[in-house]
C-alpha atoms as a PDB file:
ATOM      1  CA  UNK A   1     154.950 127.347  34.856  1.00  0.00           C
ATOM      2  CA  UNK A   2     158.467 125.564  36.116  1.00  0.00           C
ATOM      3  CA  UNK A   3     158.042 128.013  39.379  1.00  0.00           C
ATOM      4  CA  UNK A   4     154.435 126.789  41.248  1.00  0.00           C
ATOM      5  CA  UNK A   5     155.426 123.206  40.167  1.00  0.00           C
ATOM      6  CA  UNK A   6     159.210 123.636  41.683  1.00  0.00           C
ATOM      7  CA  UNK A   7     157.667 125.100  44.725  1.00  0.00           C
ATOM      8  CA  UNK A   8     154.738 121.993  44.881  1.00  0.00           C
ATOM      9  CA  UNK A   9     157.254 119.283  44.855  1.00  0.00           C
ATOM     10  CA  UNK A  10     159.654 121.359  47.642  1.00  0.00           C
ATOM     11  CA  UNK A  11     156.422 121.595  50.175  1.00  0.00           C
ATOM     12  CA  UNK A  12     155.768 117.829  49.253  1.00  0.00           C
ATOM     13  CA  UNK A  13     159.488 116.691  50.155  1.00  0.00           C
ATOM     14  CA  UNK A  14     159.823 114.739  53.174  1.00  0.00           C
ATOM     15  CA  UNK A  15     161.764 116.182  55.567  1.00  0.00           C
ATOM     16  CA  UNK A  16     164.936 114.464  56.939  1.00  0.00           C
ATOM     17  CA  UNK A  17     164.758 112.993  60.489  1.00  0.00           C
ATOM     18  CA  UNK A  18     166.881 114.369  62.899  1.00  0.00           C
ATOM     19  CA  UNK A  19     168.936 112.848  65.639  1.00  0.00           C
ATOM     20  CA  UNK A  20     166.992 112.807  69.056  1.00  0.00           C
ATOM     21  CA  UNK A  21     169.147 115.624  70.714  1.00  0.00           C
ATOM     22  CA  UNK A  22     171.881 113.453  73.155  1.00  0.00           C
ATOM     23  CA  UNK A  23     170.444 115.546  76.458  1.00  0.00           C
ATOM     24  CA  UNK A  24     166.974 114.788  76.394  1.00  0.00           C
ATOM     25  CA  UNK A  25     165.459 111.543  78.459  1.00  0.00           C
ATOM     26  CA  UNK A  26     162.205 110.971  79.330  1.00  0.00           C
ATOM     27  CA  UNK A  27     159.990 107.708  80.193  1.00  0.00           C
ATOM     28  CA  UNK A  28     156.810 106.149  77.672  1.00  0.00           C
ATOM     29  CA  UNK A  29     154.630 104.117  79.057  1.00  0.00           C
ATOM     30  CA  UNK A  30     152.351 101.777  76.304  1.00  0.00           C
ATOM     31  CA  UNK A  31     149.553 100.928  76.426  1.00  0.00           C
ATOM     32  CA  UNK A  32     148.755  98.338  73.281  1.00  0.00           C
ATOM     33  CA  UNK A  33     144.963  97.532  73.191  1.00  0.00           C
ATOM     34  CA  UNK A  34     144.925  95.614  69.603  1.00  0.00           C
ATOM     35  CA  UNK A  35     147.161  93.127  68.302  1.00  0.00           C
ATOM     36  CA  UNK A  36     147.407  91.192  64.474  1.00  0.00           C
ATOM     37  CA  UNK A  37     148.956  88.140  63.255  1.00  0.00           C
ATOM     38  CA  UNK A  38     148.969  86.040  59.868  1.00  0.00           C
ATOM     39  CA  UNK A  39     145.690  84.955  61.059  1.00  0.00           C
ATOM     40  CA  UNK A  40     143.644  88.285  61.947  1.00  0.00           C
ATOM     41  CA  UNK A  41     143.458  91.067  64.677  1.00  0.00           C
ATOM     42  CA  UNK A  42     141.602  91.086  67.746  1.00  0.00           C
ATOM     43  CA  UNK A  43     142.055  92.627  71.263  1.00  0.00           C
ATOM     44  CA  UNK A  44     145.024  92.632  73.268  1.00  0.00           C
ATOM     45  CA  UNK A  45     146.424  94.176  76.977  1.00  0.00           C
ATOM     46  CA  UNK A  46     149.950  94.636  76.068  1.00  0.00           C
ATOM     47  CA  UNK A  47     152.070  96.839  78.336  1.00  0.00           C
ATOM     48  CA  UNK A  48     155.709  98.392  77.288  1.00  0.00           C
ATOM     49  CA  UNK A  49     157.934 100.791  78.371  1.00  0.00           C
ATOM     50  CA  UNK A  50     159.995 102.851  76.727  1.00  0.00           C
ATOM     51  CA  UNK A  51     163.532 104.556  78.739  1.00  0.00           C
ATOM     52  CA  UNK A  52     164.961 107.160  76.272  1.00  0.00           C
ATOM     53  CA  UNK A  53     167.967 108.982  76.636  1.00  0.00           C
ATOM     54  CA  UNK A  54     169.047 110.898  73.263  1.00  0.00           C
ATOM     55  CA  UNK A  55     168.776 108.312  70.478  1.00  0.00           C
ATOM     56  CA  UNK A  56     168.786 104.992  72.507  1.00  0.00           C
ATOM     57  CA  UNK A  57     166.457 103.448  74.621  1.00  0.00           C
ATOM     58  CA  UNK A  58     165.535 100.372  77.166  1.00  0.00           C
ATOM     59  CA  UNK A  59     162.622  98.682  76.004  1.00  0.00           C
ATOM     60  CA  UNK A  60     160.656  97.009  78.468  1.00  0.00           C
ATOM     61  CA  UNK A  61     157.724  94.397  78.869  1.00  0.00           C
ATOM     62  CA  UNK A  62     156.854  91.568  81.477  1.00  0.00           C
ATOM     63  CA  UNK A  63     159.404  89.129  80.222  1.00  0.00           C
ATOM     64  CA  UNK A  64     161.752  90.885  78.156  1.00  0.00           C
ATOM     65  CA  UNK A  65     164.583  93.647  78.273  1.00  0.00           C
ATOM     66  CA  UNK A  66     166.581  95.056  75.354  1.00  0.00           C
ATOM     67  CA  UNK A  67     167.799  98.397  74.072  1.00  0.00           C
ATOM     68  CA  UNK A  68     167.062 100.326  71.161  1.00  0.00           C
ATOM     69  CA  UNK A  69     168.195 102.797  68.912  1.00  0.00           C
ATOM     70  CA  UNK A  70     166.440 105.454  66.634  1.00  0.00           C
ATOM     71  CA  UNK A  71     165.772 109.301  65.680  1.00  0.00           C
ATOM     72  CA  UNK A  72     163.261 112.050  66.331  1.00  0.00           C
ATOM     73  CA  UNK A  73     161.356 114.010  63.387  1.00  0.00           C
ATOM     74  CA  UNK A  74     161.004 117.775  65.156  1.00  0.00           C
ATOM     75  CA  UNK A  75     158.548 118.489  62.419  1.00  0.00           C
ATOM     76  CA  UNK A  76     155.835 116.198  63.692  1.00  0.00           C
ATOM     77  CA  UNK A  77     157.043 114.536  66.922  1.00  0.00           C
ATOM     78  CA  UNK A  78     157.318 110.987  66.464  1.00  0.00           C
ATOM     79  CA  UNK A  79     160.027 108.935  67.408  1.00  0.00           C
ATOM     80  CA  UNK A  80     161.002 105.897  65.472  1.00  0.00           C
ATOM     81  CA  UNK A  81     163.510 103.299  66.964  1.00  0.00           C
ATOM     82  CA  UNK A  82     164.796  99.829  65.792  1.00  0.00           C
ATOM     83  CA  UNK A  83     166.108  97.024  68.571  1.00  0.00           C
ATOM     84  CA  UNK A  84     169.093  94.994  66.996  1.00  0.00           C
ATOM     85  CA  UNK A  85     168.600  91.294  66.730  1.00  0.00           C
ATOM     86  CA  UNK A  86     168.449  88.815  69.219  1.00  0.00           C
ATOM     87  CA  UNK A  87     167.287  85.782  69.913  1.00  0.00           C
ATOM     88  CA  UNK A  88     165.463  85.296  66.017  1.00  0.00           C
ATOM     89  CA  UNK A  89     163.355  88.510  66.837  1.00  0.00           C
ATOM     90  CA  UNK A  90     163.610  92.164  66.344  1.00  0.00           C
ATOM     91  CA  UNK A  91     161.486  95.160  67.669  1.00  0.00           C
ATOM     92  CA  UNK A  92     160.437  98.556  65.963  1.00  0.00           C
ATOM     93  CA  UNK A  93     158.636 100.830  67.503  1.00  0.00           C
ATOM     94  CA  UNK A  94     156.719 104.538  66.445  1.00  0.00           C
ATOM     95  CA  UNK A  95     154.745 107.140  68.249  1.00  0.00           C
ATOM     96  CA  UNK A  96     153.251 109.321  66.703  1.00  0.00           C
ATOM     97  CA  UNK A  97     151.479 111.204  69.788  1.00  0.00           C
ATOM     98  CA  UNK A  98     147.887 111.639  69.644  1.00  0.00           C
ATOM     99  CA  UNK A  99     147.619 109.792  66.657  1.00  0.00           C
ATOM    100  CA  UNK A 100     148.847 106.797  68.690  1.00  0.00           C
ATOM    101  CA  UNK A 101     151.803 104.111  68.742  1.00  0.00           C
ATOM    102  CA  UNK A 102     153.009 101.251  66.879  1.00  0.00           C
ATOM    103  CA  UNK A 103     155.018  98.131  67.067  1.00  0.00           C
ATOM    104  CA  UNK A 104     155.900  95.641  65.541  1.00  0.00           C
ATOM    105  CA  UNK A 105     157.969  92.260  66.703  1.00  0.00           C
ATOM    106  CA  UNK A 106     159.532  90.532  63.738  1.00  0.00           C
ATOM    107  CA  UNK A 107     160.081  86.838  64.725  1.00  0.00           C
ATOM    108  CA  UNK A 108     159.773  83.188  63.080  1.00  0.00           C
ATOM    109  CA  UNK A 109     157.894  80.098  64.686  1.00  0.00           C
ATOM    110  CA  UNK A 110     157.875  76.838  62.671  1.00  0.00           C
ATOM    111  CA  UNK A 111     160.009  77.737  59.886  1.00  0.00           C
ATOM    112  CA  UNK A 112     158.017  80.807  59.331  1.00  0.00           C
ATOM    113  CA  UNK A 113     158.487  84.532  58.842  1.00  0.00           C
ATOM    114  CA  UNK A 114     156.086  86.016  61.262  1.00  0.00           C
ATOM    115  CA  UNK A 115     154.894  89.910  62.099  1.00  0.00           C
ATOM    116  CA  UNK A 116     153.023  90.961  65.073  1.00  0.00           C
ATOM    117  CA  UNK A 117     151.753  93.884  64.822  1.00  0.00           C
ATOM    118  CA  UNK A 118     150.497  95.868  67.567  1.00  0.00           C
ATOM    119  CA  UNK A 119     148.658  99.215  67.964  1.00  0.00           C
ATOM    120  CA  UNK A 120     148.114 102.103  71.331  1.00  0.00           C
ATOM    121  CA  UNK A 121     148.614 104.579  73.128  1.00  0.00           C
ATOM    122  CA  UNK A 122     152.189 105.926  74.869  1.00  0.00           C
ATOM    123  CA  UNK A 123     151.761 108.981  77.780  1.00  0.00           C
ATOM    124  CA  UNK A 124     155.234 110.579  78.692  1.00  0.00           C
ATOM    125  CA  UNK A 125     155.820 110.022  82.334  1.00  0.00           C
ATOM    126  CA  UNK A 126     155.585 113.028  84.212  1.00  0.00           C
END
């Protein structure tokens, strides 16, 4: 009985991220088509790029630059980084491929905790 439950909780274990191997670089473009704050969703035209060379990255947008670190899961393909601090906000990002992308922008206005969410699509520049 201890053996088909041992082996149904070591399928169900999550398997450890790996480090996005140092050689590989590549380009994401974003496309982000819906956006939600405190007060609701609704539609949005948000447009990022991602530079990635092993586990960092340049993020990009229309007004903003800053880099960003993270790992690579070779068991399903996404790739997950974090930007560090600055200026009261911080950036996470995931794509997860056809399933799509997601980030969020951690920030405060007023006094406030405040998390914009946003969801897309990234294509791999060829």
């Amino acid at each position: 009985m201890k053996t088909p439950l041992l082996a149904a909780l070591l399928l169900a274990a999550p398997v450890q991220a790996e480090t996005i191997h140092p050689d590989r670089a590549f380009v994401l473009n974003c496309a982000f088509s819906q956006s939600c704050i405190s007060g609701g969703c609704g539609e949005e035209d948000y447009n990022v790029t991602l530079e990635v060379a092993g586990a960092q990255a340049v993020f990009r947008d229309h007004h903003l630059k800053t880099t960003m670190a993270g790992g690579f899961d070779p068991a399903t393909g996404q790739i997950s980084l974090g930007s560090e601090p600055s200026d009261g906000s911080s950036y996470f990002f995931s794509d997860f491929g056809d399933a799509g992308a997601v980030l969020s922008i951690h920030t405060q206005s007023e006094g406030q905790a405040l998390v914009i969410a946003f969801e897309g699509r990234c294509e791999e520049v060829q």
